[in-house]
C-alpha atoms as a PDB file:
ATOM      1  CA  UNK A   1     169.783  18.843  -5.447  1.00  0.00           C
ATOM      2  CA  UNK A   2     166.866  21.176  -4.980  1.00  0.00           C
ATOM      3  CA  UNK A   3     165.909  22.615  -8.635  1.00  0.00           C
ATOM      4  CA  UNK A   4     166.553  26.194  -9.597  1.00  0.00           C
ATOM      5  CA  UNK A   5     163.877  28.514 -10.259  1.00  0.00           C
ATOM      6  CA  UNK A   6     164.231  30.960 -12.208  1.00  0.00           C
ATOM      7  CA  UNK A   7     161.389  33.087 -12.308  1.00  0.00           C
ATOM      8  CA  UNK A   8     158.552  33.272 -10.342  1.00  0.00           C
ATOM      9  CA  UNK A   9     155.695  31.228 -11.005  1.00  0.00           C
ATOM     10  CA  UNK A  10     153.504  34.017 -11.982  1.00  0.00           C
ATOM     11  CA  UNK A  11     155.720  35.499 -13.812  1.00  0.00           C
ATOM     12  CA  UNK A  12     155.915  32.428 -15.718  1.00  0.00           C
ATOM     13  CA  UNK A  13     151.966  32.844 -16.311  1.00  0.00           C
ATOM     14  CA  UNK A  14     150.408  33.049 -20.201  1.00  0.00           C
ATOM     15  CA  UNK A  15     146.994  35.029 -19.654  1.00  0.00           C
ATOM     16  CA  UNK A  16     144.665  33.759 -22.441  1.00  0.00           C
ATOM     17  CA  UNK A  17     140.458  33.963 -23.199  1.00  0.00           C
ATOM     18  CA  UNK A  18     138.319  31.375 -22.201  1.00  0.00           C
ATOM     19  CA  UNK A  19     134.351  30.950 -21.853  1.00  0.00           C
ATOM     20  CA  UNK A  20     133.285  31.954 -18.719  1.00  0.00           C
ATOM     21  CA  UNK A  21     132.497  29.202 -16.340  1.00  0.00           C
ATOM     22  CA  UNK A  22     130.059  29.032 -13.392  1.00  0.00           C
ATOM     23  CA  UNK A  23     133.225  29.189 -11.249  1.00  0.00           C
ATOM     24  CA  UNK A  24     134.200  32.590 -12.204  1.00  0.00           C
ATOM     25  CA  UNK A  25     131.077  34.192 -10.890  1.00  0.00           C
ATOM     26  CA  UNK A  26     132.834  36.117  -7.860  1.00  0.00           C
ATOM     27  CA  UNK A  27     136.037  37.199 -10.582  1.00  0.00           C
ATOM     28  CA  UNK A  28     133.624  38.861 -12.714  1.00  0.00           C
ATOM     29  CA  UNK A  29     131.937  40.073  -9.438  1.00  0.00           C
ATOM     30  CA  UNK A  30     135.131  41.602  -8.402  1.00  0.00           C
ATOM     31  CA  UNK A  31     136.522  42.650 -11.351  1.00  0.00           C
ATOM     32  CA  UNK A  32     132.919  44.789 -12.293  1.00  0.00           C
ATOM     33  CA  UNK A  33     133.618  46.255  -8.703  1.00  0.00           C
ATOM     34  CA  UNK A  34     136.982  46.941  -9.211  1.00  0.00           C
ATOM     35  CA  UNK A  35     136.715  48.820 -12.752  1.00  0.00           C
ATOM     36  CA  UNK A  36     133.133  50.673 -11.976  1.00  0.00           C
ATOM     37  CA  UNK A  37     133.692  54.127 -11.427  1.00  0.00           C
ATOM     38  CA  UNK A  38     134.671  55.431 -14.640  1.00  0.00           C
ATOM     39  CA  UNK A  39     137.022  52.622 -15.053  1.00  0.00           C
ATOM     40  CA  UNK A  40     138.693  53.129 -11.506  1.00  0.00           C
ATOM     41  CA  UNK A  41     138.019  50.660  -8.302  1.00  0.00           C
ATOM     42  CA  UNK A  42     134.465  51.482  -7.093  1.00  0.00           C
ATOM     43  CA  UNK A  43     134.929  49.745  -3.711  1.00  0.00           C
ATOM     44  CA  UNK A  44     133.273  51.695  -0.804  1.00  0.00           C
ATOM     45  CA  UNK A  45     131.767  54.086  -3.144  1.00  0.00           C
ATOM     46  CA  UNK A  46     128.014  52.516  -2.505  1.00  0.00           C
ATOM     47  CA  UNK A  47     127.053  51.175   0.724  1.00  0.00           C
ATOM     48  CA  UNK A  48     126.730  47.760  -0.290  1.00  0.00           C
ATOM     49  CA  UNK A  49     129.802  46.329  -2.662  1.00  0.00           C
ATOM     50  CA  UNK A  50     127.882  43.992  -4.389  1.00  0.00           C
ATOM     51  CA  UNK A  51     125.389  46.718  -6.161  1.00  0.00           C
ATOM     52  CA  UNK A  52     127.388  47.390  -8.919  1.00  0.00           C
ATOM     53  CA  UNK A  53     127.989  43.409 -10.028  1.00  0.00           C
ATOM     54  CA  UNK A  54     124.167  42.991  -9.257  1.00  0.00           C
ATOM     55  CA  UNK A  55     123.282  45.826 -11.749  1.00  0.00           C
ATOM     56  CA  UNK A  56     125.952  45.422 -14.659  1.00  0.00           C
ATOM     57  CA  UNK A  57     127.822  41.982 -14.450  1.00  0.00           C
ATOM     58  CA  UNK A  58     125.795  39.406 -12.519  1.00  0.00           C
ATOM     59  CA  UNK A  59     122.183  39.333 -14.410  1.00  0.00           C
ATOM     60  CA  UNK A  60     124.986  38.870 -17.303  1.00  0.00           C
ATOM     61  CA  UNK A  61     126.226  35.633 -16.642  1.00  0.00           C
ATOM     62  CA  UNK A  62     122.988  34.108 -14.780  1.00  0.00           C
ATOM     63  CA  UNK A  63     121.172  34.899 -18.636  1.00  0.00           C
ATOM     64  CA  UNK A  64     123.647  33.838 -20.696  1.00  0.00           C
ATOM     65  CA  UNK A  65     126.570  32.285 -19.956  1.00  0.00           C
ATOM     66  CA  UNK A  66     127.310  31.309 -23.461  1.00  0.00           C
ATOM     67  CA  UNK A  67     128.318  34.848 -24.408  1.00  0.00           C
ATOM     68  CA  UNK A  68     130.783  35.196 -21.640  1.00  0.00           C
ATOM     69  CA  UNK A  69     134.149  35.119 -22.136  1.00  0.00           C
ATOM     70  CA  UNK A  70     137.079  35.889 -19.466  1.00  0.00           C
ATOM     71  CA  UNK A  71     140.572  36.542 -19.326  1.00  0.00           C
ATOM     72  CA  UNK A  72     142.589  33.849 -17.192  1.00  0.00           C
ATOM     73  CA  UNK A  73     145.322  34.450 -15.757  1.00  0.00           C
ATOM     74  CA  UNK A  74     147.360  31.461 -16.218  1.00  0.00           C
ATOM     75  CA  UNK A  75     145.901  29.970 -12.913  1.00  0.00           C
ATOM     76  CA  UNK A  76     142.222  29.849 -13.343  1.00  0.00           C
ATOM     77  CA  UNK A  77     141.462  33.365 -12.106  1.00  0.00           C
ATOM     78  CA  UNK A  78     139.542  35.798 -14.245  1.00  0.00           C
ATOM     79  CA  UNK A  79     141.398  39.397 -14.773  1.00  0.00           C
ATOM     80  CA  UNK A  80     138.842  40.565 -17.491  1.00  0.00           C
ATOM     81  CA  UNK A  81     135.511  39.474 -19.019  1.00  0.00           C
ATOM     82  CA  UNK A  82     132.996  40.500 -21.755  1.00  0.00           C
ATOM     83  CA  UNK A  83     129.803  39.482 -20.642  1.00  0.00           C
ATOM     84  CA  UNK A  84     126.636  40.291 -23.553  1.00  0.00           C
ATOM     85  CA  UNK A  85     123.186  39.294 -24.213  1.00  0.00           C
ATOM     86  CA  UNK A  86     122.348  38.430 -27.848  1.00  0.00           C
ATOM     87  CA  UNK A  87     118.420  39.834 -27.717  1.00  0.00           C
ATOM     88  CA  UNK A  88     117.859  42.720 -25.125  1.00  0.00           C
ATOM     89  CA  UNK A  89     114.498  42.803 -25.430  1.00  0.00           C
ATOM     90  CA  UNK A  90     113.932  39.465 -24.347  1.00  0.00           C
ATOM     91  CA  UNK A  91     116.870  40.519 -21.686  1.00  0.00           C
ATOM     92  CA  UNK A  92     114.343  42.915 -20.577  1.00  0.00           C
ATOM     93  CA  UNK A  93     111.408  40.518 -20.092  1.00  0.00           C
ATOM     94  CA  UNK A  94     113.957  37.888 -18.177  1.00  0.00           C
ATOM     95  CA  UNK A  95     115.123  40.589 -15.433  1.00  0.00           C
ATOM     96  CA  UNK A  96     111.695  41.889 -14.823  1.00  0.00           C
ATOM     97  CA  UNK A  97     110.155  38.430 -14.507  1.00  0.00           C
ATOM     98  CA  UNK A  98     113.141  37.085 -12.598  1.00  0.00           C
ATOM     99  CA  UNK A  99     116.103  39.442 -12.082  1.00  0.00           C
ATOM    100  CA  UNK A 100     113.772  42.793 -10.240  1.00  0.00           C
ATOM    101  CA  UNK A 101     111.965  40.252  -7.527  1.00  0.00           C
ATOM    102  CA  UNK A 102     115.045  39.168  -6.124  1.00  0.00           C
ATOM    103  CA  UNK A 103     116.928  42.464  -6.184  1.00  0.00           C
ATOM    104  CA  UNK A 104     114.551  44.474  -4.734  1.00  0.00           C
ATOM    105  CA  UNK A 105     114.262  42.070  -1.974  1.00  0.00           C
ATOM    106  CA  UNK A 106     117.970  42.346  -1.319  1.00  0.00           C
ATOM    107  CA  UNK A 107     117.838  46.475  -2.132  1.00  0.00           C
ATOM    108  CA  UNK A 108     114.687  47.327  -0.712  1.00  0.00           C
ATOM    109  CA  UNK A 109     116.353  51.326  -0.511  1.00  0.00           C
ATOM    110  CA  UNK A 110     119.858  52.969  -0.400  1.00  0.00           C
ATOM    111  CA  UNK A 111     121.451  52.431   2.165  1.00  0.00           C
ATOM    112  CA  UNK A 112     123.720  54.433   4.354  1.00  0.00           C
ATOM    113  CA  UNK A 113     125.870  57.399   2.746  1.00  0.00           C
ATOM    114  CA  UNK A 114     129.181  56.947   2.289  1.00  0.00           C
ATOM    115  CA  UNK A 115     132.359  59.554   2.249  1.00  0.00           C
ATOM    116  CA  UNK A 116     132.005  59.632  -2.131  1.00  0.00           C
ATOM    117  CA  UNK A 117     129.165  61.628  -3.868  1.00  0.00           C
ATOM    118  CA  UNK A 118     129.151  59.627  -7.106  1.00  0.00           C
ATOM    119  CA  UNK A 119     127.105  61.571  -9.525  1.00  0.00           C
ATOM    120  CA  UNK A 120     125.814  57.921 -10.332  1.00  0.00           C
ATOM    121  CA  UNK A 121     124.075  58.295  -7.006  1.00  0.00           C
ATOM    122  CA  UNK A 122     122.886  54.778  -4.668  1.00  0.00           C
ATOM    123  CA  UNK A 123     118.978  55.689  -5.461  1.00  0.00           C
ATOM    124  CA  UNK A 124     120.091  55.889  -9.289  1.00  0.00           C
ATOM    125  CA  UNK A 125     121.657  52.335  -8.816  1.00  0.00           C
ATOM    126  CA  UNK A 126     118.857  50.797  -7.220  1.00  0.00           C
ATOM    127  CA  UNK A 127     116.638  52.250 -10.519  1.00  0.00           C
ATOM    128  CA  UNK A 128     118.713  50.391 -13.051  1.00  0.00           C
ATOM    129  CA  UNK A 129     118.458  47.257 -11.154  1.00  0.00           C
ATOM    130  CA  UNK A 130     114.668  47.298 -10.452  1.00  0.00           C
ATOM    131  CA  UNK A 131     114.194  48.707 -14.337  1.00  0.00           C
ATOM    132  CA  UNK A 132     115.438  46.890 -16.974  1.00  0.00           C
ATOM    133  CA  UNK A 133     113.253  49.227 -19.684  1.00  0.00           C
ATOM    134  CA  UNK A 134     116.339  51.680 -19.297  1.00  0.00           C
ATOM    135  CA  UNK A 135     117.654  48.937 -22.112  1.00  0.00           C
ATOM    136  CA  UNK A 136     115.345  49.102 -24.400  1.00  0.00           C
ATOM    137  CA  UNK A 137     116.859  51.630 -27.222  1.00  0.00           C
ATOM    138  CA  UNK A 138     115.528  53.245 -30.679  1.00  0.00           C
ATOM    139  CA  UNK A 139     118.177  51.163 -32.322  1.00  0.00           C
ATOM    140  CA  UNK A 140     117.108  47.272 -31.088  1.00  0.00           C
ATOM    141  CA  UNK A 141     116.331  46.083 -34.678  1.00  0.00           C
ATOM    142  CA  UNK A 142     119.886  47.016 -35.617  1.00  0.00           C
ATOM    143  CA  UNK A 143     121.965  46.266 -32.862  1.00  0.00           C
ATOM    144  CA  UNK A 144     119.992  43.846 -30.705  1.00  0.00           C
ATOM    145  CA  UNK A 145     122.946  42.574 -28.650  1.00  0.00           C
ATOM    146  CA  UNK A 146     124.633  44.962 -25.803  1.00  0.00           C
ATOM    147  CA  UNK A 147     127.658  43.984 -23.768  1.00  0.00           C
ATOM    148  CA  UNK A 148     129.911  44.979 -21.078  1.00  0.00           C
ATOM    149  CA  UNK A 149     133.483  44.639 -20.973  1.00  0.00           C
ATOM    150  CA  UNK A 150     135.711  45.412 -17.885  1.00  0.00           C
ATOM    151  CA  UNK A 151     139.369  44.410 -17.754  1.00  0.00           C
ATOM    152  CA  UNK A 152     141.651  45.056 -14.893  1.00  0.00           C
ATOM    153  CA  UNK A 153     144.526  47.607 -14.635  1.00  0.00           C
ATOM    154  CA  UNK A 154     147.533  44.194 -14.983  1.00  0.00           C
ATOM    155  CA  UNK A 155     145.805  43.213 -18.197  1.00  0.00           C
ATOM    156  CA  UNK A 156     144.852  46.821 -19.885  1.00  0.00           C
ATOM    157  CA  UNK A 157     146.673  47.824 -23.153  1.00  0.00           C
ATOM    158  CA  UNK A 158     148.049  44.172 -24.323  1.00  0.00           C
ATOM    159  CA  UNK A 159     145.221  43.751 -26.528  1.00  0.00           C
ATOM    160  CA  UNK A 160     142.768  41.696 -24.671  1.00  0.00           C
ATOM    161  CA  UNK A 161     140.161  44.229 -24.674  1.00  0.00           C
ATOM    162  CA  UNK A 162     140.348  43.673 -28.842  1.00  0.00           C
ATOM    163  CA  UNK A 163     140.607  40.287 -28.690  1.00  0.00           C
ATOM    164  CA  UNK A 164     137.259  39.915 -26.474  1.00  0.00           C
ATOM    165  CA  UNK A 165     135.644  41.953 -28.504  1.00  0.00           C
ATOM    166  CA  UNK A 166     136.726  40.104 -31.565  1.00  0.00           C
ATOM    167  CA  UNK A 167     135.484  36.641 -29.686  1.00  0.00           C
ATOM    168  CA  UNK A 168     132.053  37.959 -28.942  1.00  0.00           C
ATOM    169  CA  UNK A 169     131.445  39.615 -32.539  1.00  0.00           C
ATOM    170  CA  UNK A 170     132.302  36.070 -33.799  1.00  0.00           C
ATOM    171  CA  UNK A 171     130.017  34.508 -31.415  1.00  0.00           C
ATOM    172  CA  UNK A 172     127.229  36.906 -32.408  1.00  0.00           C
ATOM    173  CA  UNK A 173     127.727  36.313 -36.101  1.00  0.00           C
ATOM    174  CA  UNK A 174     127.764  33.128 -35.444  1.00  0.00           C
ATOM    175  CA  UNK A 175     124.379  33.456 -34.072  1.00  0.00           C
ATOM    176  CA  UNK A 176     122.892  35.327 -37.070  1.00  0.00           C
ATOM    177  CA  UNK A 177     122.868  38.504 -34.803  1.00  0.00           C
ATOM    178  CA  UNK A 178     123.496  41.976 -37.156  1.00  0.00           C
ATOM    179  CA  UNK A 179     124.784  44.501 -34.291  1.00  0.00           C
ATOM    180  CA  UNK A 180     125.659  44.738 -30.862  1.00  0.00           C
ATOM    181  CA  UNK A 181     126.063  48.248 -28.496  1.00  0.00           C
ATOM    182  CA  UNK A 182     126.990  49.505 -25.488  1.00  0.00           C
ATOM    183  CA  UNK A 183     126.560  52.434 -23.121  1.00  0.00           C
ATOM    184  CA  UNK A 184     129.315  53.822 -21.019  1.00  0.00           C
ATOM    185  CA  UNK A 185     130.684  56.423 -18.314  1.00  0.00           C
ATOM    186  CA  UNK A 186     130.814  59.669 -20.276  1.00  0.00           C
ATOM    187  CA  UNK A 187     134.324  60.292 -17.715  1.00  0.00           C
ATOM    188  CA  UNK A 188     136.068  57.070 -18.675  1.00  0.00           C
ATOM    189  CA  UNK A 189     137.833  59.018 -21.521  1.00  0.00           C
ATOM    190  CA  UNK A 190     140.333  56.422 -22.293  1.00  0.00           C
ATOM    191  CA  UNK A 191     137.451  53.620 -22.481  1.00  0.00           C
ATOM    192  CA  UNK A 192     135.720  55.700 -25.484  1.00  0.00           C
ATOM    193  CA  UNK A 193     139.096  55.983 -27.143  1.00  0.00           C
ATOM    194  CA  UNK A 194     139.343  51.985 -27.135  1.00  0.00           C
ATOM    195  CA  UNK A 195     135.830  51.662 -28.641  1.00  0.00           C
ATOM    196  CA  UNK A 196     136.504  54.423 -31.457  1.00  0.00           C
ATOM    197  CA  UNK A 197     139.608  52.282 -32.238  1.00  0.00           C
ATOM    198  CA  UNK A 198     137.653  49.110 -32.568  1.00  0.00           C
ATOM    199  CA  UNK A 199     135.065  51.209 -35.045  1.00  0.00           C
ATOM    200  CA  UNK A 200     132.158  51.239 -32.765  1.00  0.00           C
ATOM    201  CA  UNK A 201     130.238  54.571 -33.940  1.00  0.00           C
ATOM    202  CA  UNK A 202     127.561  56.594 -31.980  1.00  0.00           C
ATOM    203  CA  UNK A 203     123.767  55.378 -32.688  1.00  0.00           C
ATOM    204  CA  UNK A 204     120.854  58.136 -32.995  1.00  0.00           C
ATOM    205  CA  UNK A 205     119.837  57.570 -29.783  1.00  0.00           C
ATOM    206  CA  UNK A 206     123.924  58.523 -28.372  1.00  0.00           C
ATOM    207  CA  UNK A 207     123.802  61.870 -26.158  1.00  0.00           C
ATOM    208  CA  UNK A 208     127.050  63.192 -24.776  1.00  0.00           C
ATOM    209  CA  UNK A 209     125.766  62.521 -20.928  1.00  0.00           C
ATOM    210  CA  UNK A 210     124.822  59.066 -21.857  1.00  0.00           C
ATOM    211  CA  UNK A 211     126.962  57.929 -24.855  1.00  0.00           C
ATOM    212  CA  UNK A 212     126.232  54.864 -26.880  1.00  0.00           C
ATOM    213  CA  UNK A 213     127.961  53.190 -29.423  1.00  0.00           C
ATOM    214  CA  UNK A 214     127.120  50.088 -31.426  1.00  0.00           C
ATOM    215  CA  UNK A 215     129.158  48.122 -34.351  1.00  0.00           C
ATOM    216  CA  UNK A 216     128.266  45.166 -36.923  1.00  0.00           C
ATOM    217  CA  UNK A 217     129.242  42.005 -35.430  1.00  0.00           C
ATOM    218  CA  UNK A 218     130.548  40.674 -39.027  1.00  0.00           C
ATOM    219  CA  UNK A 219     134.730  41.895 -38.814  1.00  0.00           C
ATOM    220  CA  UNK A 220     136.072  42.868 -42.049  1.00  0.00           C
ATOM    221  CA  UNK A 221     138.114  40.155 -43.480  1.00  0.00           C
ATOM    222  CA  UNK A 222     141.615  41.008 -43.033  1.00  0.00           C
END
């Protein structure tokens, strides 16, 4: 007699964090792509999809691995990540030496327009990725480390985004790294309200167009 099932299988799934592995590459990939326009899907917003990962997930998780961390679903696919570098100014001198060769050879210049009219425009894209200096902030000595975090839409408001950050901090202390900050979207509203709740305060350098936060990586003891 056949056995009864009572749920599906994915329902039967237990999401939990992992480090990233070199098999992930195209979940973070997608999931960067899928959560890039102010925390909405960014697909067909650029004329090339892969823009967006090649700017603010990829050079991530070619660098350093080691501070990578995803969400898995239960079945080996990544749903979220925090990706972070623990020294951005050696970040810097990396994707100029060997990030900015390669991407300029793929982006040479925008390419066709498309039906949006991000304010983040293709040409301002194509800057970032050729121009790593855009990283290097006032507040370096403090906060040295910067990360990215992106989870998608199934896995927002069960407390992953807390937990990665909690499992990066602790990789950072353990490290002997002092701070780590971000910049973000000044329109994903609901992403700021996450990183006030998590205690990450605005640095001197923070402008309400281009808002940047940084924390302490040591966590209070609880």
């Amino acid at each position: 007699m056949p056995a009864v099932i009572s749920a599906p299988a994915a329902a039967m799934r237990h999401p939990f964090i992992r480090a990233y592995r070199s098999d992930d590459r195209a979940d973070v990939a997608r999931i960067c792509l899928l959560t890039a326009s102010g925390g909405s899907d960014a697909t067909g917003v650029y004329s090339d999809d892969s823009l967006m990962p090649e700017v603010f997930a990829l050079p991530y998780v070619t660098y350093a691995p080691e501070l990578a961390f995803v969400v898995d679903d239960g079945s080996g696919r990544a749903v979220g990540y925090i990706i972070a570098v623990a020294d951005t100014a050696a970040f810097i001198d990396w994707w100029k030496r060997e990030w900015t060769p390669g991407f300029v050879s793929r982006h040479p210049s925008p390419g066709p327009a498309t039906s949006h009219a991000p304010s983040f425009t293709e040409a301002d894209l194509l800057k970032a990725g050729s121009d790593p200096e855009r990283m290097r902030i006032a507040e370096l000595g403090e906060y040295p480390a910067h990360l990215h975090i992106d989870l998608l839409p199934e896995l927002q408001g069960k407390g992953f985004g807390r937990r990665l950050v909690e499992t990066l901090r602790d990789a950072l202390a353990e490290r002997g790294v002092p701070g780590v900050h971000l910049s973000m979207d000044p329109n994903n509203t609901s992403a700021r309200a996450f990183y006030d709740r998590l205690g990450f305060r605005e640095l001197a350098s923070h402008r309400p167009t281009s808002p940047l936060l940084g924390i302490a990586t040591a966590r209070p003891v609880e």
